[in-house]
PDB file of N, CA and C in Angstrom:
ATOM      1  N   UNK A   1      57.758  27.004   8.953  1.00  0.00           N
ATOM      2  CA  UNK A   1      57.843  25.586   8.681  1.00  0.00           C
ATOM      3  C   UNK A   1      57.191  24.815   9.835  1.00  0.00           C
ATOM      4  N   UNK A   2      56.196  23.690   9.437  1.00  0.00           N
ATOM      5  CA  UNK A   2      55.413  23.391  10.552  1.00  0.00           C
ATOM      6  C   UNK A   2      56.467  22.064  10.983  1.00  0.00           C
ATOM      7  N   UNK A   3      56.413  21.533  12.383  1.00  0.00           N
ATOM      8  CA  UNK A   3      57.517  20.857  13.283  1.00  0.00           C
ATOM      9  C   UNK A   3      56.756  19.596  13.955  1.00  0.00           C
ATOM     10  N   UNK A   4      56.779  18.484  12.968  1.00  0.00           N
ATOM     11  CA  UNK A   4      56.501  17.142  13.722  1.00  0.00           C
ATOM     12  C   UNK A   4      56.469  16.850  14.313  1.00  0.00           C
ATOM     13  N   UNK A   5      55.802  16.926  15.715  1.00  0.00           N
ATOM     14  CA  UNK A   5      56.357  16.683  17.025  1.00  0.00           C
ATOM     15  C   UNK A   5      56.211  15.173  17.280  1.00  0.00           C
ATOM     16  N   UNK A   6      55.720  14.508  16.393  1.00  0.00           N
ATOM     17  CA  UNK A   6      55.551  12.587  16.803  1.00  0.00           C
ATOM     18  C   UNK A   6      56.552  12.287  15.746  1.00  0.00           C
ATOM     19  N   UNK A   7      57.484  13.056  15.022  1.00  0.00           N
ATOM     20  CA  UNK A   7      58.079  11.896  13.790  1.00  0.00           C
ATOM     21  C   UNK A   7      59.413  11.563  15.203  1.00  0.00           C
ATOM     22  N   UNK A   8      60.047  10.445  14.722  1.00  0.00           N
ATOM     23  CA  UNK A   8      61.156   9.854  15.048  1.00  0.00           C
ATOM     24  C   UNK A   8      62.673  10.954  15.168  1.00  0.00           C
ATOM     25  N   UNK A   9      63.170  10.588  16.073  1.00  0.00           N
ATOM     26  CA  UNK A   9      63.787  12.522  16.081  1.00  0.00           C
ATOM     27  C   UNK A   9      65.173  10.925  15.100  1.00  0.00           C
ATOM     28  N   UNK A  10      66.538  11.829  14.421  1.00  0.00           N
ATOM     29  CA  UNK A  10      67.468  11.201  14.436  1.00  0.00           C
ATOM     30  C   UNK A  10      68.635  11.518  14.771  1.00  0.00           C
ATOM     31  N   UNK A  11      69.274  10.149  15.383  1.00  0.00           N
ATOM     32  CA  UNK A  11      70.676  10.714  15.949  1.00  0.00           C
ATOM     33  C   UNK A  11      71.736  11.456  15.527  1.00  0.00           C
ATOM     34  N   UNK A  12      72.783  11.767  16.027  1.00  0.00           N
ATOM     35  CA  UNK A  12      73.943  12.635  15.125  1.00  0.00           C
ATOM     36  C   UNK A  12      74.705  12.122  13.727  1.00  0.00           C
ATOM     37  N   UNK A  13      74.845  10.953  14.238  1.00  0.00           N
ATOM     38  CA  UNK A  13      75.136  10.222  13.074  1.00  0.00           C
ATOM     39  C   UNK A  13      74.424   9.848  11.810  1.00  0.00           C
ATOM     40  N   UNK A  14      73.619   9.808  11.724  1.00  0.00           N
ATOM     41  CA  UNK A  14      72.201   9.584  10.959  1.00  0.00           C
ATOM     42  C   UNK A  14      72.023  10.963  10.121  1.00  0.00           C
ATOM     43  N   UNK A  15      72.237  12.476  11.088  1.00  0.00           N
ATOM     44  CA  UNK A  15      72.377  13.383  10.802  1.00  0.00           C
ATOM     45  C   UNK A  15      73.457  13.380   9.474  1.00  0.00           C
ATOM     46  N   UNK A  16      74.738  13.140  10.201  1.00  0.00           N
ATOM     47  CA  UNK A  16      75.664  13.866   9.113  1.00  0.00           C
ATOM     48  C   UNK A  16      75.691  12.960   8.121  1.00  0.00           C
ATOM     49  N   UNK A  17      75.071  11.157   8.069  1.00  0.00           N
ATOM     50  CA  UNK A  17      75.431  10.601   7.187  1.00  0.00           C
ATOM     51  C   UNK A  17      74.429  11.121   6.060  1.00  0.00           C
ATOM     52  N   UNK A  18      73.302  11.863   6.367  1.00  0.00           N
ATOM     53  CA  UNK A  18      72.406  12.679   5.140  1.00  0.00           C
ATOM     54  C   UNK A  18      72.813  13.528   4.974  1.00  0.00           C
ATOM     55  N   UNK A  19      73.610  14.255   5.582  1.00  0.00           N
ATOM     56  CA  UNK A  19      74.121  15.761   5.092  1.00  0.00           C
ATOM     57  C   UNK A  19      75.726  15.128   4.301  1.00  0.00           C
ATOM     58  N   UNK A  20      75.782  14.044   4.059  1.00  0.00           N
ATOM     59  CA  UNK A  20      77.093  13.603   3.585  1.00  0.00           C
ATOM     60  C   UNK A  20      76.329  13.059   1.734  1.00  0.00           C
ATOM     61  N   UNK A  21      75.246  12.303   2.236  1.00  0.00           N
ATOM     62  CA  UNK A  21      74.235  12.113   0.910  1.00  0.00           C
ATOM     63  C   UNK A  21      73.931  13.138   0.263  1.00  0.00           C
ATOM     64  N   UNK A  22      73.315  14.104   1.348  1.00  0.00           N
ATOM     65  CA  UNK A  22      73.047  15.393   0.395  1.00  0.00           C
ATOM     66  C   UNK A  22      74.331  15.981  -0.484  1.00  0.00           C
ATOM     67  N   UNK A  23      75.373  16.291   0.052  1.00  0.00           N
ATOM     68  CA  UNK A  23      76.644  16.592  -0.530  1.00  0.00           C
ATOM     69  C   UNK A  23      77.096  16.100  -1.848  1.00  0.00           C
ATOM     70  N   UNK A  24      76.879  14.565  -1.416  1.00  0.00           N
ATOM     71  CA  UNK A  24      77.347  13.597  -2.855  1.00  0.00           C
ATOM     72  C   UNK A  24      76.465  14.285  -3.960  1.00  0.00           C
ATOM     73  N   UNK A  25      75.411  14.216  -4.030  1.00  0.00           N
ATOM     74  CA  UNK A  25      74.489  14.644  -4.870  1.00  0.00           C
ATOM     75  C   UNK A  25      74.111  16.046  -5.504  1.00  0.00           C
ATOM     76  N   UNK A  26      74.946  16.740  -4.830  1.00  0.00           N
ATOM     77  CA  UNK A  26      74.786  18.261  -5.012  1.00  0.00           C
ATOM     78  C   UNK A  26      76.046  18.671  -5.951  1.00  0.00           C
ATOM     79  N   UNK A  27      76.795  17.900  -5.651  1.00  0.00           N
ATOM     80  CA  UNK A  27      78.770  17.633  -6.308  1.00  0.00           C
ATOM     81  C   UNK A  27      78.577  16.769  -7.411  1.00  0.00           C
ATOM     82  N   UNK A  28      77.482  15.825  -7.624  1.00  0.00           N
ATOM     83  CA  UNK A  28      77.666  15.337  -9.203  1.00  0.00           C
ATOM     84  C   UNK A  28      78.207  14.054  -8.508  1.00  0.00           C
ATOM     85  N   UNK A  29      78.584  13.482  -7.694  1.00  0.00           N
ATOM     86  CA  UNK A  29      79.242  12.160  -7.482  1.00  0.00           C
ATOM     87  C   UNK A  29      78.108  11.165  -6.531  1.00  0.00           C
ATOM     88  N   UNK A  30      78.157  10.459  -8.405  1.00  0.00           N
ATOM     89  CA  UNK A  30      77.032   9.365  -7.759  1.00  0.00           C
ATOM     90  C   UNK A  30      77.573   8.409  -7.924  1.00  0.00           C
ATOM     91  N   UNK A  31      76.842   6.932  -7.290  1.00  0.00           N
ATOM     92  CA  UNK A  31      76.900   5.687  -7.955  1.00  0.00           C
ATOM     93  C   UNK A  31      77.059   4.789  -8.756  1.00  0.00           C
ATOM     94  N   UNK A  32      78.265   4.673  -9.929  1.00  0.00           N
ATOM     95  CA  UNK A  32      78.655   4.454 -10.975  1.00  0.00           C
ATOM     96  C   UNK A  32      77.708   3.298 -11.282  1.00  0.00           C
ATOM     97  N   UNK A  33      77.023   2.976 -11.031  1.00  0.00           N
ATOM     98  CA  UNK A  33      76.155   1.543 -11.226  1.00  0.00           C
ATOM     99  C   UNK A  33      74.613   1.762 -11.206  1.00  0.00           C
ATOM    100  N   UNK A  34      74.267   3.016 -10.835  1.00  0.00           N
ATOM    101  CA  UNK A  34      73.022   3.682 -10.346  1.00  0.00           C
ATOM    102  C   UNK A  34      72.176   3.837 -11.860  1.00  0.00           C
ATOM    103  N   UNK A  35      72.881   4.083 -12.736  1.00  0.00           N
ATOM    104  CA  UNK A  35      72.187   4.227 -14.315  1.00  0.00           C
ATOM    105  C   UNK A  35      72.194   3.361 -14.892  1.00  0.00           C
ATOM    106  N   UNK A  36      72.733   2.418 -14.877  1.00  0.00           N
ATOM    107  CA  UNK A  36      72.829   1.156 -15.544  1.00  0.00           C
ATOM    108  C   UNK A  36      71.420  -0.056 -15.897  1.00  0.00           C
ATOM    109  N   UNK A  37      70.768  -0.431 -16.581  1.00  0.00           N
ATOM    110  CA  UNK A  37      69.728  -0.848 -16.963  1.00  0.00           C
ATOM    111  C   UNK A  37      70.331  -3.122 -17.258  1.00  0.00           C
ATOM    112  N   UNK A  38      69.838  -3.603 -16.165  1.00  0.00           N
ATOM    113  CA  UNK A  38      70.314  -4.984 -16.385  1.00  0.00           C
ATOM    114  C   UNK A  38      69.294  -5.108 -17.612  1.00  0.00           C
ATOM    115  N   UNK A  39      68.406  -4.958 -18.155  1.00  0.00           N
ATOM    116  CA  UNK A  39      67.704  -5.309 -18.977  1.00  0.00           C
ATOM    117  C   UNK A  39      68.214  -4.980 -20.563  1.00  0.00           C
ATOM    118  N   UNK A  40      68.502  -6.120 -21.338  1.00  0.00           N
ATOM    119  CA  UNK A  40      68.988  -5.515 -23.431  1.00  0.00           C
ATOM    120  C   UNK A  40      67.885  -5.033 -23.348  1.00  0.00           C
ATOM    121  N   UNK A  41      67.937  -3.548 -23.824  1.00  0.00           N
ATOM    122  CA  UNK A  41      66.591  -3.200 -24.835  1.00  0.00           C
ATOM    123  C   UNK A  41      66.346  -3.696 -26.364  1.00  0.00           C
ATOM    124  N   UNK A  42      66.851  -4.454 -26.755  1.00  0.00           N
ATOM    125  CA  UNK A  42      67.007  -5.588 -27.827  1.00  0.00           C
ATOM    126  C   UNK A  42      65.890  -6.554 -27.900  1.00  0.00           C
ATOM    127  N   UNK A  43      66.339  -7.637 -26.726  1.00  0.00           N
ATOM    128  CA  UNK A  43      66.040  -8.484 -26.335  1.00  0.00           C
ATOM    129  C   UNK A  43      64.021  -8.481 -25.962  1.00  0.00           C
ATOM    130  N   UNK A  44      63.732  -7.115 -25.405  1.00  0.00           N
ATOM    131  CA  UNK A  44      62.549  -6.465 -25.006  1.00  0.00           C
ATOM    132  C   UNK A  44      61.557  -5.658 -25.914  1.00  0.00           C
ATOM    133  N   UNK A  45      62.507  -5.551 -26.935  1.00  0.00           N
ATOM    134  CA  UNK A  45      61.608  -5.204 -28.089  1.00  0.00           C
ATOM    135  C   UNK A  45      61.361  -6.489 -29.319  1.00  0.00           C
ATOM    136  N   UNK A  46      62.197  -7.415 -29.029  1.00  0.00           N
ATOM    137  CA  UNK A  46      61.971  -8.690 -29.804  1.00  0.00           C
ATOM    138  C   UNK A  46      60.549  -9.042 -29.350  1.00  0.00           C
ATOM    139  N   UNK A  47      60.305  -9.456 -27.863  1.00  0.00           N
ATOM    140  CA  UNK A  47      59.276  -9.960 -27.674  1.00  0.00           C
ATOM    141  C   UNK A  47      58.068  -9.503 -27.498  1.00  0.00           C
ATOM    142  N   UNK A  48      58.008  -7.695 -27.759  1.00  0.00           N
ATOM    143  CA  UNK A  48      56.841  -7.128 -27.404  1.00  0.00           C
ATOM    144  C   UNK A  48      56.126  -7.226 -29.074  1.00  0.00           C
ATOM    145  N   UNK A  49      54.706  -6.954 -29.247  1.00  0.00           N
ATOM    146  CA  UNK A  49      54.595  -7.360 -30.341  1.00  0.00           C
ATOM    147  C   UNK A  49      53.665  -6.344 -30.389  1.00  0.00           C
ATOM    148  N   UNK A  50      53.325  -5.782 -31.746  1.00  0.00           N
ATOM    149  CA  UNK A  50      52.793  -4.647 -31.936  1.00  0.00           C
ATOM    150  C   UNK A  50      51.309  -4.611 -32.413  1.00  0.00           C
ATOM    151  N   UNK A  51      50.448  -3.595 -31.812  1.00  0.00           N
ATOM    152  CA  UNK A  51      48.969  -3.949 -31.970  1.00  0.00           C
ATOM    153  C   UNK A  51      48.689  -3.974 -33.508  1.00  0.00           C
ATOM    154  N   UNK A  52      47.553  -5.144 -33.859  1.00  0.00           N
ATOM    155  CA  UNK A  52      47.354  -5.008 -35.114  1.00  0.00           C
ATOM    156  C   UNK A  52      48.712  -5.751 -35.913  1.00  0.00           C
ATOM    157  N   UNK A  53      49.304  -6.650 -35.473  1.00  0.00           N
ATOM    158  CA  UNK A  53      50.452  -7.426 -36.400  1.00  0.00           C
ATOM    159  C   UNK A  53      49.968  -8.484 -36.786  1.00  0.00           C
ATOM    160  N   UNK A  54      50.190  -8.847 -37.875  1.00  0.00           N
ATOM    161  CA  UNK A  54      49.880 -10.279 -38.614  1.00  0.00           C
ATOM    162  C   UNK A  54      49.717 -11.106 -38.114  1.00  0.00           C
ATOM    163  N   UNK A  55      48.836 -11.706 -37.551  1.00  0.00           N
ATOM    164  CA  UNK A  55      48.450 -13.243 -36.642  1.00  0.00           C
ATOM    165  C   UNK A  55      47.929 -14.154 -37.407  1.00  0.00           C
ATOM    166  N   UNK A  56      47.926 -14.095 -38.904  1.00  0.00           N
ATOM    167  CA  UNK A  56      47.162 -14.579 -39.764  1.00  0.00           C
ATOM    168  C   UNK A  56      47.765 -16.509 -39.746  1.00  0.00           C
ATOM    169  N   UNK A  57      48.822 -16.493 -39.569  1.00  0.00           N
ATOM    170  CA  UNK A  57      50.056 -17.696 -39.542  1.00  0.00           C
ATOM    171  C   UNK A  57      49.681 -18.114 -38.385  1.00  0.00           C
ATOM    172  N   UNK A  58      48.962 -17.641 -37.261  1.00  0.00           N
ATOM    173  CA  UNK A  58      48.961 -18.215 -36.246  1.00  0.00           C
ATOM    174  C   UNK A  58      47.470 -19.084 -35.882  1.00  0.00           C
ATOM    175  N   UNK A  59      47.618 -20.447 -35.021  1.00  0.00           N
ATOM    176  CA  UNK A  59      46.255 -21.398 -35.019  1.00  0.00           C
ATOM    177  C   UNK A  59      46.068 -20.995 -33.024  1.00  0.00           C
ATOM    178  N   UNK A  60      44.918 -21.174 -33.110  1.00  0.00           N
ATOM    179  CA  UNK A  60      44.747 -21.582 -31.466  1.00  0.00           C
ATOM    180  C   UNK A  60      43.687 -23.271 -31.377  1.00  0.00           C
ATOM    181  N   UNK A  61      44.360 -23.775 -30.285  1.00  0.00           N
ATOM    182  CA  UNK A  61      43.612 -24.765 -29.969  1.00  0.00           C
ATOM    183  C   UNK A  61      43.119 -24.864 -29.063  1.00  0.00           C
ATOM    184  N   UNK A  62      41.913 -24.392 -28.885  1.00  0.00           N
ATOM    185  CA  UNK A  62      40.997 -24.146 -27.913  1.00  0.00           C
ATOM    186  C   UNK A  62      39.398 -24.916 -27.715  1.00  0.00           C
ATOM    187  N   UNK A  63      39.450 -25.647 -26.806  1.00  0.00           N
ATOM    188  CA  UNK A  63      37.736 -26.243 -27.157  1.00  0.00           C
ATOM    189  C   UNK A  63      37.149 -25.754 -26.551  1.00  0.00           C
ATOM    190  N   UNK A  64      35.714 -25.150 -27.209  1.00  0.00           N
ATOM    191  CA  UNK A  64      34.621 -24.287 -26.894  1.00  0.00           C
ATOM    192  C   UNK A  64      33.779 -25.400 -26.223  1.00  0.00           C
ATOM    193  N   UNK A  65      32.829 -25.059 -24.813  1.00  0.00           N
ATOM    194  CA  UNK A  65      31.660 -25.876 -24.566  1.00  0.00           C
ATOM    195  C   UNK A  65      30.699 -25.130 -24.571  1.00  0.00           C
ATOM    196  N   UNK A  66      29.732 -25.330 -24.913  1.00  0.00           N
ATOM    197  CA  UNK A  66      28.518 -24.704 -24.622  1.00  0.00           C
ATOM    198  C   UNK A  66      27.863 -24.588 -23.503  1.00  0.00           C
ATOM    199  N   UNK A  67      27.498 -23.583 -23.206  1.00  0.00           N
ATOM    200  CA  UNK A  67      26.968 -23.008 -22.089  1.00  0.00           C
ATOM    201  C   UNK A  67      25.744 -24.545 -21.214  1.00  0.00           C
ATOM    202  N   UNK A  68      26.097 -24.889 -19.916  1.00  0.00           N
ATOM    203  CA  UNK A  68      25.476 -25.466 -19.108  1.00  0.00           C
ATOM    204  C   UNK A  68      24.254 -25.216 -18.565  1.00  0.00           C
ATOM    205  N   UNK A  69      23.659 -25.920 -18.236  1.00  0.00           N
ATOM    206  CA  UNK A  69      22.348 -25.921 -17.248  1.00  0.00           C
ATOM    207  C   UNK A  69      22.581 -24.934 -16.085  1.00  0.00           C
ATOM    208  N   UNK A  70      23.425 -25.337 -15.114  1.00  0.00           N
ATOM    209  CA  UNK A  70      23.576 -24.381 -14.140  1.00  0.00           C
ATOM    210  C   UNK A  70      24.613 -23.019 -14.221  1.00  0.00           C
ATOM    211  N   UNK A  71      25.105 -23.015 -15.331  1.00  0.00           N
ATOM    212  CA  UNK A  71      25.433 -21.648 -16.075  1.00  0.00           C
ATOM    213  C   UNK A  71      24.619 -20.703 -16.378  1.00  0.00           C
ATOM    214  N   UNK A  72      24.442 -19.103 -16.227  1.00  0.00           N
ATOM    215  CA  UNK A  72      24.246 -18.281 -16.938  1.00  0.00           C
ATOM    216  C   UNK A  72      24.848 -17.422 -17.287  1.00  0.00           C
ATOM    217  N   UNK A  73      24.310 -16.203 -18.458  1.00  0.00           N
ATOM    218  CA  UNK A  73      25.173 -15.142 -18.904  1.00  0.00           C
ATOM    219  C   UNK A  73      25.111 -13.727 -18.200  1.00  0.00           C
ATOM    220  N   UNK A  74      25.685 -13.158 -17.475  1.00  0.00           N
ATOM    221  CA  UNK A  74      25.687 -11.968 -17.241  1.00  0.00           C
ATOM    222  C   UNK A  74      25.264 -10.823 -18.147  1.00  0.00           C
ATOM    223  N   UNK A  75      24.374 -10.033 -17.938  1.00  0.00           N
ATOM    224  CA  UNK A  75      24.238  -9.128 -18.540  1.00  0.00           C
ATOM    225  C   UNK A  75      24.793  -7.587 -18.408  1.00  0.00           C
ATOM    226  N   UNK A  76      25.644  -7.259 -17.728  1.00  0.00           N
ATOM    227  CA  UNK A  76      26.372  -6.900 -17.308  1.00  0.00           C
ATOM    228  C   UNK A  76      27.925  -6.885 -18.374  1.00  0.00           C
ATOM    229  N   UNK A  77      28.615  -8.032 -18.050  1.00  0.00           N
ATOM    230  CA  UNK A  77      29.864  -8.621 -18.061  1.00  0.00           C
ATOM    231  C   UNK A  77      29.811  -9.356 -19.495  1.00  0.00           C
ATOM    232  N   UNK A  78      28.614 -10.137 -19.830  1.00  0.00           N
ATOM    233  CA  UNK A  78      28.363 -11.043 -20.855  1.00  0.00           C
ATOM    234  C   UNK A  78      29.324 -12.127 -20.442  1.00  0.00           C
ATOM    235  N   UNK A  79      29.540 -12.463 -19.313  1.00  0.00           N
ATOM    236  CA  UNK A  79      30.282 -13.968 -18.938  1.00  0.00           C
ATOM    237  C   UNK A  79      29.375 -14.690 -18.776  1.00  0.00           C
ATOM    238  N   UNK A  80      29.974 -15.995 -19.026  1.00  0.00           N
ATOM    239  CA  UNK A  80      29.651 -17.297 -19.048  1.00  0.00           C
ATOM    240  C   UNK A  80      29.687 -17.622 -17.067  1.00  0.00           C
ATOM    241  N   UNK A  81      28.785 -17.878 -16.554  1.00  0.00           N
ATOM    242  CA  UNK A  81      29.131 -17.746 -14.839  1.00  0.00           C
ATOM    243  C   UNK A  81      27.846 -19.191 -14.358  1.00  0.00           C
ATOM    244  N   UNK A  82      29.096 -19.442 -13.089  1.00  0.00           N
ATOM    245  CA  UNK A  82      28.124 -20.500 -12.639  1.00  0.00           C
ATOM    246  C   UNK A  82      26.945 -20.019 -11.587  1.00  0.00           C
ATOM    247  N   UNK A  83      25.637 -20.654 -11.742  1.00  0.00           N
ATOM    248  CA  UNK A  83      24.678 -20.273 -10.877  1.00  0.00           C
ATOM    249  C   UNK A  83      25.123 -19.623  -9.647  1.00  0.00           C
ATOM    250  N   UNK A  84      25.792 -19.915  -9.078  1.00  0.00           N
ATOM    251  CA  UNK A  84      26.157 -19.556  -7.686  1.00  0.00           C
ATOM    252  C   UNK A  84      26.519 -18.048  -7.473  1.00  0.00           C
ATOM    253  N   UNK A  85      27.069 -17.738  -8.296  1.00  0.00           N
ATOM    254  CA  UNK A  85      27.502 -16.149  -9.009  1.00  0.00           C
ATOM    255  C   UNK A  85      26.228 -15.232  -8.667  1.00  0.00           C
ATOM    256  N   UNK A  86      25.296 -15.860  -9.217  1.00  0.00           N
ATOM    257  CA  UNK A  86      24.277 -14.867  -9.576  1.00  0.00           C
ATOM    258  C   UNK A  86      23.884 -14.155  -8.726  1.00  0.00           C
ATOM    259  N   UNK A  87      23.982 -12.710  -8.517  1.00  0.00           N
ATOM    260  CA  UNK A  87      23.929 -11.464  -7.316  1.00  0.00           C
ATOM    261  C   UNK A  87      22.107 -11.890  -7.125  1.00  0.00           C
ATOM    262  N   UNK A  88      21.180 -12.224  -7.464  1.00  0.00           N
ATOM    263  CA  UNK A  88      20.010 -12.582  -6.877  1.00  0.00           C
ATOM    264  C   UNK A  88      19.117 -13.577  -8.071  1.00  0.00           C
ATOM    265  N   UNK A  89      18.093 -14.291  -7.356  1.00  0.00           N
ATOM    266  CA  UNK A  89      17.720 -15.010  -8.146  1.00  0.00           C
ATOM    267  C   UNK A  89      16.779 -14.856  -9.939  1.00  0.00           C
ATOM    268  N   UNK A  90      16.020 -13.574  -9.500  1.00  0.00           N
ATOM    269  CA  UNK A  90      15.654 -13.153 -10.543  1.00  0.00           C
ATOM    270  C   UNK A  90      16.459 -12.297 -11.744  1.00  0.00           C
ATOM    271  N   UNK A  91      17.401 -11.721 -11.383  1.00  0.00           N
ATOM    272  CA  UNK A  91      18.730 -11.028 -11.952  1.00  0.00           C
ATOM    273  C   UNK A  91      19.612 -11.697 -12.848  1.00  0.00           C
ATOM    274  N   UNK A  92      19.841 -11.363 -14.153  1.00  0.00           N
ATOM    275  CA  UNK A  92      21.046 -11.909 -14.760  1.00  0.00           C
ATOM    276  C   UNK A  92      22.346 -11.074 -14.769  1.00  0.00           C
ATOM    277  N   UNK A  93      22.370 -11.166 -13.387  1.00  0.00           N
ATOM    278  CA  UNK A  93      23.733 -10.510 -13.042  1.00  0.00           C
ATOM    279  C   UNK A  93      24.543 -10.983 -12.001  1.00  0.00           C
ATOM    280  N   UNK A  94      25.672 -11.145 -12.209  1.00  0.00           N
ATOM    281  CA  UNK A  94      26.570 -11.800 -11.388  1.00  0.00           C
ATOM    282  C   UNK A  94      27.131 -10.863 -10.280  1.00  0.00           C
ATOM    283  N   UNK A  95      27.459 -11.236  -9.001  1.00  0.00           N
ATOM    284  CA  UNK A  95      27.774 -10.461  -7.655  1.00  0.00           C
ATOM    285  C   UNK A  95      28.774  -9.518  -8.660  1.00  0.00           C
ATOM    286  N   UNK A  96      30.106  -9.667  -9.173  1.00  0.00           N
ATOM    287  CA  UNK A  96      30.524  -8.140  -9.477  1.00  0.00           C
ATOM    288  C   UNK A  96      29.952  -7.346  -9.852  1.00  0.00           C
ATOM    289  N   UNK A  97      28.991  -7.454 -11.284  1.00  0.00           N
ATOM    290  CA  UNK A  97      28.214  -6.479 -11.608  1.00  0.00           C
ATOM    291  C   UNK A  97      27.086  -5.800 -10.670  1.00  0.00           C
ATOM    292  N   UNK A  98      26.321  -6.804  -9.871  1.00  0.00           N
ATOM    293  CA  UNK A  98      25.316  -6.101  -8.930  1.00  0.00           C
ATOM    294  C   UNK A  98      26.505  -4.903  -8.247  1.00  0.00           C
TER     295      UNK A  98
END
């Protein structure tokens, strides 16, 4: 077994209070509160919603602008990006993609 010679040595106490942890755990006596889940799994499956579910009932209100003067599109990414982005001048590619 290879022997740490830089880890943190620990005191006696420190000692037996892990060899007192180890014990608990070896005997079956744990933390009566240790399994317990604060979360309803009810409540968490109400709001998750499943791929491909009916969105047909649903509107978005969203206003589209059309692409600007000092905007271009990445070719890369296909984003909508402001000039400043652009990884070089002749390039339609924005610094992430370069």
């Amino acid at each position: 077994m290879a022997t740490d010679y830089d880890a943190s040595r620990k005191t006696e106490d420190e000692q037996k209070e892990q060899s007192l942890e180890a014990r608990r755990l070896t005997s079956g006596e744990l933390d009566k509160t240790s399994g317990k889940v604060d979360e309803d799994e009810t409540e968490a499956a109400e709001a998750y919603e499943l791929p491909g579910a009916d969105l047909s009932h649903e509107t978005l209100d969203i206003e589209v602008t059309p692409k600007q003067a000092d905007e271009f599109t990445c070719t890369g990414c296909f984003l909508v990006q402001h000039k400043s982005r652009r990884a070089s001048p002749t390039a339609d590619l924005c610094i992430d993609c370069a």
